[in-house]
PDB file of N, CA and C in Angstrom:
ATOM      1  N   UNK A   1      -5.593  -4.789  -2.780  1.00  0.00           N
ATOM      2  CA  UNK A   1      -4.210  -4.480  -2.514  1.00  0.00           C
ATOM      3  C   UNK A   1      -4.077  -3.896  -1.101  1.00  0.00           C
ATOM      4  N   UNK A   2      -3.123  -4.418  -0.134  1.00  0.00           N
ATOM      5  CA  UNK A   2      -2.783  -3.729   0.775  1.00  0.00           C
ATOM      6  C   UNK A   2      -1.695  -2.173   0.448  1.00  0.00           C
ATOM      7  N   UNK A   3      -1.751  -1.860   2.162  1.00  0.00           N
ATOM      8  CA  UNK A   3      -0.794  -0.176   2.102  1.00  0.00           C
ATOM      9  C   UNK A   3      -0.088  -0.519   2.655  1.00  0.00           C
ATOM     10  N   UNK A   4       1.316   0.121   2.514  1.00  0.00           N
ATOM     11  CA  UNK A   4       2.258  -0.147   3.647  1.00  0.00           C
ATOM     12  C   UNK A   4       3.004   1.449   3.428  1.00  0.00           C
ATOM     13  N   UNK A   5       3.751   2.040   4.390  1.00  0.00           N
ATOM     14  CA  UNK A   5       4.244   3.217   4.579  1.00  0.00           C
ATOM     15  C   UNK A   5       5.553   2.940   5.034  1.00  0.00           C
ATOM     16  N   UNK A   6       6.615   3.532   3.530  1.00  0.00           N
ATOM     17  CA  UNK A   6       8.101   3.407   3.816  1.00  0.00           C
ATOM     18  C   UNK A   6       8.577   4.216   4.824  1.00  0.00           C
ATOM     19  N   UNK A   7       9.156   3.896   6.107  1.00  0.00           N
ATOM     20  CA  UNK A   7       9.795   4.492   7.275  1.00  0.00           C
ATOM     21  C   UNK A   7      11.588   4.616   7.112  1.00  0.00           C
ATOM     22  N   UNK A   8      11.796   4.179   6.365  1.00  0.00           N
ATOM     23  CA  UNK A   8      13.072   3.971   6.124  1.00  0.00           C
ATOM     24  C   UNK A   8      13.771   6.136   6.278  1.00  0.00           C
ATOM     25  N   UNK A   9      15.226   5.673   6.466  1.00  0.00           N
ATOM     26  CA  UNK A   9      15.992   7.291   6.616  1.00  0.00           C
ATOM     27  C   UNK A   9      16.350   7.846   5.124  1.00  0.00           C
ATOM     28  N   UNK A  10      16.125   6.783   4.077  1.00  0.00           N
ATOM     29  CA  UNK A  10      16.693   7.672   2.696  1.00  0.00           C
ATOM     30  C   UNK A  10      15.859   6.642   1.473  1.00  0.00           C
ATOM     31  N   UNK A  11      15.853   7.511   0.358  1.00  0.00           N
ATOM     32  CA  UNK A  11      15.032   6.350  -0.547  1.00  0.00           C
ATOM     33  C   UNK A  11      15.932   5.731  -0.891  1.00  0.00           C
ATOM     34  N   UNK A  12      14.853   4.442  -1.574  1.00  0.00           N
ATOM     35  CA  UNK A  12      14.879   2.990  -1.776  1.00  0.00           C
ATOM     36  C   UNK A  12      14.659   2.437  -3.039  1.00  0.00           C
ATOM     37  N   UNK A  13      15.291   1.993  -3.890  1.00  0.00           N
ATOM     38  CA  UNK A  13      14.598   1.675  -4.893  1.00  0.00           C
ATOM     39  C   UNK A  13      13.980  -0.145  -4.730  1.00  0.00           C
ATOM     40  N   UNK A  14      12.824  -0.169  -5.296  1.00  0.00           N
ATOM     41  CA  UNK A  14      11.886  -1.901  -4.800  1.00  0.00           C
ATOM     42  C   UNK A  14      11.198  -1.931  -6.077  1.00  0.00           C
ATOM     43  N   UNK A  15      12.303  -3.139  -6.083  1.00  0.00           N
ATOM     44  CA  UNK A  15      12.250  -4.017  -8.129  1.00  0.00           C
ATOM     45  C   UNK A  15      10.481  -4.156  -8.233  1.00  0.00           C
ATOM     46  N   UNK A  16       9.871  -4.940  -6.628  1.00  0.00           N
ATOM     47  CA  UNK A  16       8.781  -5.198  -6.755  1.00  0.00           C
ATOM     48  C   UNK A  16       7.937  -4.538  -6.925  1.00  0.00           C
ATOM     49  N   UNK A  17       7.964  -3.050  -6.744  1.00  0.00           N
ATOM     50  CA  UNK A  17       6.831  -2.585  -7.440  1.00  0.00           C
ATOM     51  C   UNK A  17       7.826  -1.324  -8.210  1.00  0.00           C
ATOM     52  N   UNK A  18       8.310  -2.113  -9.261  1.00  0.00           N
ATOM     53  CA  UNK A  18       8.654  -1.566 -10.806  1.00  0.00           C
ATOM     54  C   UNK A  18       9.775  -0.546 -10.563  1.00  0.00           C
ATOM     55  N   UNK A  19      10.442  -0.940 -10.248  1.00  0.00           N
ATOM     56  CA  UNK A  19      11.936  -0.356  -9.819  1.00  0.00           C
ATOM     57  C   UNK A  19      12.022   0.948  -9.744  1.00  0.00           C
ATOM     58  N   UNK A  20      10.861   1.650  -8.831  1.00  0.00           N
ATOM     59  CA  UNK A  20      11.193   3.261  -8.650  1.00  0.00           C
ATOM     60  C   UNK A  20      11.395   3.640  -7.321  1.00  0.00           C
ATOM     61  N   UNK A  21      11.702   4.461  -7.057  1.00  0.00           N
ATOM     62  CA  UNK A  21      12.467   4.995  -6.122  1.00  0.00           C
ATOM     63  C   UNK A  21      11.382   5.808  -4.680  1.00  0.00           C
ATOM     64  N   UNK A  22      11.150   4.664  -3.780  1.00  0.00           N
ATOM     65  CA  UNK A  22       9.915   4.941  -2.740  1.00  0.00           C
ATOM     66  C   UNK A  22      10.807   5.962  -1.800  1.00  0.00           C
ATOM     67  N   UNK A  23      10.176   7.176  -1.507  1.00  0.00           N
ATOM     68  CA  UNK A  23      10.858   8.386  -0.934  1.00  0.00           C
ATOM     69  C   UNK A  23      10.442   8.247   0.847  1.00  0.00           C
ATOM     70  N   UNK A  24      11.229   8.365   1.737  1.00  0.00           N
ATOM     71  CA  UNK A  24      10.621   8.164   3.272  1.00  0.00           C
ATOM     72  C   UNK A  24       9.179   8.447   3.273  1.00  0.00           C
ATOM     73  N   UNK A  25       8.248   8.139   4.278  1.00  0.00           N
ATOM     74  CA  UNK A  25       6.793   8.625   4.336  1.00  0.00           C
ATOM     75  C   UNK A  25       5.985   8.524   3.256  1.00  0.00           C
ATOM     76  N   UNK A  26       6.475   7.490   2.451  1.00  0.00           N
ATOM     77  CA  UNK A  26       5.463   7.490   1.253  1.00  0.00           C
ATOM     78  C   UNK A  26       5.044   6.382   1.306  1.00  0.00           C
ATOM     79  N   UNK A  27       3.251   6.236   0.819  1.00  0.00           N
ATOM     80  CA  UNK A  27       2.458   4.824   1.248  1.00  0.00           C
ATOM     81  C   UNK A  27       2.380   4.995  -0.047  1.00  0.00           C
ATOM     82  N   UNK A  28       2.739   3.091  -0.120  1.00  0.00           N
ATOM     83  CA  UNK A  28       2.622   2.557  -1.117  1.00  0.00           C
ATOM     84  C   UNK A  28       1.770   1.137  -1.612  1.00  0.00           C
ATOM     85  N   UNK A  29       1.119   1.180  -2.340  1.00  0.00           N
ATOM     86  CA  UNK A  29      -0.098  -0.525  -2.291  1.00  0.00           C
ATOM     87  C   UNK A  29       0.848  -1.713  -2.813  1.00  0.00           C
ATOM     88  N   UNK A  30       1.023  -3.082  -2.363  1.00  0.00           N
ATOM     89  CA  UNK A  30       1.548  -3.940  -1.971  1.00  0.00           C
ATOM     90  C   UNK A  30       0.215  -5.084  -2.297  1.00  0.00           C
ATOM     91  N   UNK A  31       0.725  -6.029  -3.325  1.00  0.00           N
ATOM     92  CA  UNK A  31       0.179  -6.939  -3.651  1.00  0.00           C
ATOM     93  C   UNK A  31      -0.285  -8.006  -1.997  1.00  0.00           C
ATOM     94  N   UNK A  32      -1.027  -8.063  -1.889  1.00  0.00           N
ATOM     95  CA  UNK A  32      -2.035  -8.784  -0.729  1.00  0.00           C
ATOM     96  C   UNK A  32      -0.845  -9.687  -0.318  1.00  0.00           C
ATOM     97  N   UNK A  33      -0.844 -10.826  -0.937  1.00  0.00           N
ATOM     98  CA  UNK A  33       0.321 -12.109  -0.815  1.00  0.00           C
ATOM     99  C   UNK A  33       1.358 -11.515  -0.452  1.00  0.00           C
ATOM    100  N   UNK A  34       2.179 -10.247  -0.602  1.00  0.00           N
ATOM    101  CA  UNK A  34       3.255 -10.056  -0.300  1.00  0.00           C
ATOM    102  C   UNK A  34       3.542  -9.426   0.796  1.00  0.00           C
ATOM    103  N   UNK A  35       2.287  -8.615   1.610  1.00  0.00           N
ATOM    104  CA  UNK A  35       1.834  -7.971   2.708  1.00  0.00           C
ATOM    105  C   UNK A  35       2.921  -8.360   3.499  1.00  0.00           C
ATOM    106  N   UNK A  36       3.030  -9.277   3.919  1.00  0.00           N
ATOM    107  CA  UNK A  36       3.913 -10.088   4.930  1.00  0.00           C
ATOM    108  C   UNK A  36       5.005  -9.810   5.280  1.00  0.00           C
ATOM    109  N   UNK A  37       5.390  -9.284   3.946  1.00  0.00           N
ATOM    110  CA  UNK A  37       7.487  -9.322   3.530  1.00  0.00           C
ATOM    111  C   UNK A  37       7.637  -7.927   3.719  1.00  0.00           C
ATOM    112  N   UNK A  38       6.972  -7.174   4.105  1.00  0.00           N
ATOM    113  CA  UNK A  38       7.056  -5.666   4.002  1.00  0.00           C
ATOM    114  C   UNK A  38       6.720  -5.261   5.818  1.00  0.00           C
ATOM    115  N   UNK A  39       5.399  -5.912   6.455  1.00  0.00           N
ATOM    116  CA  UNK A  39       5.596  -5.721   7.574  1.00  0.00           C
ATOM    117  C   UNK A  39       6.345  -6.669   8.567  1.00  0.00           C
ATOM    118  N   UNK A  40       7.191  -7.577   8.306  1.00  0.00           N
ATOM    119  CA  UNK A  40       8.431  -8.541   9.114  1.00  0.00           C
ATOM    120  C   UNK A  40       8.752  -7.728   8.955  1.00  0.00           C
ATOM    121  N   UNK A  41       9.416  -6.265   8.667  1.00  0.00           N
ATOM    122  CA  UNK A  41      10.645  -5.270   8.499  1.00  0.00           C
ATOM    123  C   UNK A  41       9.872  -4.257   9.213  1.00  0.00           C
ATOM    124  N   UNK A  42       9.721  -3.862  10.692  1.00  0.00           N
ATOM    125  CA  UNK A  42       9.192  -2.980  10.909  1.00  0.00           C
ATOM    126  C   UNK A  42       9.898  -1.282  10.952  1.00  0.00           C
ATOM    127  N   UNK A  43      11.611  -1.782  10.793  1.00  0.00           N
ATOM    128  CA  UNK A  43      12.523  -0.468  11.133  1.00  0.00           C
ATOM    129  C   UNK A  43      12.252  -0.079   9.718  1.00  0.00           C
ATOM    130  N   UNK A  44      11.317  -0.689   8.856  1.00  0.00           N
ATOM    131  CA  UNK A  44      11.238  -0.324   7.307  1.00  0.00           C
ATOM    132  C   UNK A  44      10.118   0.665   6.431  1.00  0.00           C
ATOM    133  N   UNK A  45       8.800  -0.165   7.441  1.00  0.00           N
ATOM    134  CA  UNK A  45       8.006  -0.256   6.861  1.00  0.00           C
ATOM    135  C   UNK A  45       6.756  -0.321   7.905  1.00  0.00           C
ATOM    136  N   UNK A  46       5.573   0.573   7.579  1.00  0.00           N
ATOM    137  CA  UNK A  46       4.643   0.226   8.489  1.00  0.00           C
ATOM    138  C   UNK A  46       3.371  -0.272   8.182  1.00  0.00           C
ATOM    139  N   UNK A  47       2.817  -0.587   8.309  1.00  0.00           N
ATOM    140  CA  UNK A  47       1.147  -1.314   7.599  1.00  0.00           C
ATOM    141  C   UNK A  47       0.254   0.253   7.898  1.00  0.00           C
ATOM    142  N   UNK A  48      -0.456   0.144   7.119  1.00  0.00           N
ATOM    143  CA  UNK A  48      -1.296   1.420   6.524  1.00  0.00           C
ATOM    144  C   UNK A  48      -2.993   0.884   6.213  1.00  0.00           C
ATOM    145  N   UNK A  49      -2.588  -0.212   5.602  1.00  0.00           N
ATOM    146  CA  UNK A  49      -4.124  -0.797   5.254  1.00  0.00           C
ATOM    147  C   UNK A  49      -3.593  -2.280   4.695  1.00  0.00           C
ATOM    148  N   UNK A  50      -4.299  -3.437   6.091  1.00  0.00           N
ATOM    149  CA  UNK A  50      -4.067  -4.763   5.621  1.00  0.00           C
ATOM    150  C   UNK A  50      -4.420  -5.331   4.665  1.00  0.00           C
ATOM    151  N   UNK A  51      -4.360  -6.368   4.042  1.00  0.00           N
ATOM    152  CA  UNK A  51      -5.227  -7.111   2.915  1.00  0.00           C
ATOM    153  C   UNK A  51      -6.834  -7.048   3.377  1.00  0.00           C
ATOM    154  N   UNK A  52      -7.385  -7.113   2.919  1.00  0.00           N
ATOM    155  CA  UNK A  52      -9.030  -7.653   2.789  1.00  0.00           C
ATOM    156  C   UNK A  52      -9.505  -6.481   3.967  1.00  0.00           C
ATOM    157  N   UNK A  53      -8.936  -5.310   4.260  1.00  0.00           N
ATOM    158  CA  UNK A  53      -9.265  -4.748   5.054  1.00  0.00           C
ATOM    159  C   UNK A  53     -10.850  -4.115   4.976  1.00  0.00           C
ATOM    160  N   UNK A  54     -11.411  -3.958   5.768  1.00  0.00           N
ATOM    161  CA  UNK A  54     -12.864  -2.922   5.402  1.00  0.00           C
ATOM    162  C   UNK A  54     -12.861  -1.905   4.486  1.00  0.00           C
ATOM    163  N   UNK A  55     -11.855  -0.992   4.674  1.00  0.00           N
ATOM    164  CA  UNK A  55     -11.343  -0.073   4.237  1.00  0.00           C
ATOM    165  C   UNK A  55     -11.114  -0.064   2.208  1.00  0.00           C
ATOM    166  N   UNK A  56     -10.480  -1.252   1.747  1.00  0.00           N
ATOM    167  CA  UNK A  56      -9.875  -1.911   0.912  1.00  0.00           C
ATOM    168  C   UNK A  56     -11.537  -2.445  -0.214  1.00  0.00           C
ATOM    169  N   UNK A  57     -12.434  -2.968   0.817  1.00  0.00           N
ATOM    170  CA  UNK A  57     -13.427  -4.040   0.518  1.00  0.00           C
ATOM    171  C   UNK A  57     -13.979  -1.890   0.399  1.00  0.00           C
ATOM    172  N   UNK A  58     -14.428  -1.574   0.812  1.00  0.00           N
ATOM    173  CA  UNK A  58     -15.342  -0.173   0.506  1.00  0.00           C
ATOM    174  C   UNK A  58     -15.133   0.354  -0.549  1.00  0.00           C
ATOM    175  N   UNK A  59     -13.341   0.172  -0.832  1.00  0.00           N
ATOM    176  CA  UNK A  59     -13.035   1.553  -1.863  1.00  0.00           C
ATOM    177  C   UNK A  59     -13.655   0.540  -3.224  1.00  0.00           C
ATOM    178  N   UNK A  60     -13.164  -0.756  -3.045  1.00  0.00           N
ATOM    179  CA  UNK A  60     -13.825  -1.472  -4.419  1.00  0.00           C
ATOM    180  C   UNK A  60     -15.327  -1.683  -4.524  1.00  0.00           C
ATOM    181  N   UNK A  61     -15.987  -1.952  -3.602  1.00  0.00           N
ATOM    182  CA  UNK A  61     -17.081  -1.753  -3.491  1.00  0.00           C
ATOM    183  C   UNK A  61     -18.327  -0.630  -4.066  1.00  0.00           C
ATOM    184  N   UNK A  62     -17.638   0.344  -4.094  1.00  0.00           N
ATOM    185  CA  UNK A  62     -18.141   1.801  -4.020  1.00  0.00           C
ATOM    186  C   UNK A  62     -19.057   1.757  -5.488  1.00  0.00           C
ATOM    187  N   UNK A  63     -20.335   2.519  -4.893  1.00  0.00           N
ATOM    188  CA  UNK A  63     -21.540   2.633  -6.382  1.00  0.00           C
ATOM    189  C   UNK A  63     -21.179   3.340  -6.865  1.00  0.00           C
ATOM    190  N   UNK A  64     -21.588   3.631  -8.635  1.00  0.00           N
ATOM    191  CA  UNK A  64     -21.360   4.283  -9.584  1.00  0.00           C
ATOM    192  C   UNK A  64     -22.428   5.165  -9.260  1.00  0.00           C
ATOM    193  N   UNK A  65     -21.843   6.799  -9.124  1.00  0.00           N
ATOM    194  CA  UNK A  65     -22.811   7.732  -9.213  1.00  0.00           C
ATOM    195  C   UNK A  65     -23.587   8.138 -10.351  1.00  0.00           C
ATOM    196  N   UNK A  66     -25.403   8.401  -9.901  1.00  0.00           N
ATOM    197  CA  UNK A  66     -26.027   8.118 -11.005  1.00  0.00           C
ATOM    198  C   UNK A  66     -25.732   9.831 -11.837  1.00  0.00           C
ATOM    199  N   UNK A  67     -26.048   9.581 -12.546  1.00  0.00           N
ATOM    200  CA  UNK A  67     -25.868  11.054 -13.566  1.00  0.00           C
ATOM    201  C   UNK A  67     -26.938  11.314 -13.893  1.00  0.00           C
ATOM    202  N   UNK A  68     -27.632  12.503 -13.225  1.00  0.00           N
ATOM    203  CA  UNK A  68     -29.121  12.999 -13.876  1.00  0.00           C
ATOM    204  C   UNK A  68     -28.922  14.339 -13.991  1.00  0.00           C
ATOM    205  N   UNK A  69     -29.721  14.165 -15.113  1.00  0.00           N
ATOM    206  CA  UNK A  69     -29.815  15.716 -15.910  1.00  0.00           C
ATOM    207  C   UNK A  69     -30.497  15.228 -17.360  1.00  0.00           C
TER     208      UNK A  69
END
């Protein structure tokens, strides 16, 4: 999933991710495919973390810590 960070002056409610109410300065994850439609609106919206980013590929990536004791 990508990030994108609402810039907007007042909240918003966005059907697409489940009709709640995104408050200014709040990053929000954005289905990959839709990445697009969120940063064309830049007076809106800012990119935070692209699709397939390094960042994105690490957090899923990440090993299961072993448990000893």
């Amino acid at each position: 999933m990508a990030r994108v960070r609402y810039v907007g002056p007042e909240p918003v409610s966005v059907p697409e991710l489940g009709d709640r109410f995104i408050e200014p300065d709040t990053v929000v994850e954005v289905p990959d495919e839709r990445f697009e439609g969120y940063v064309c609106q830049p007076q809106t919206w800012e990119s935070v973390e692209e699709p397939g980013s390094k960042a994105a590929a690490k957090k899923s990536a990440a090993k299961p810590q072993k448990d000893e004791g």
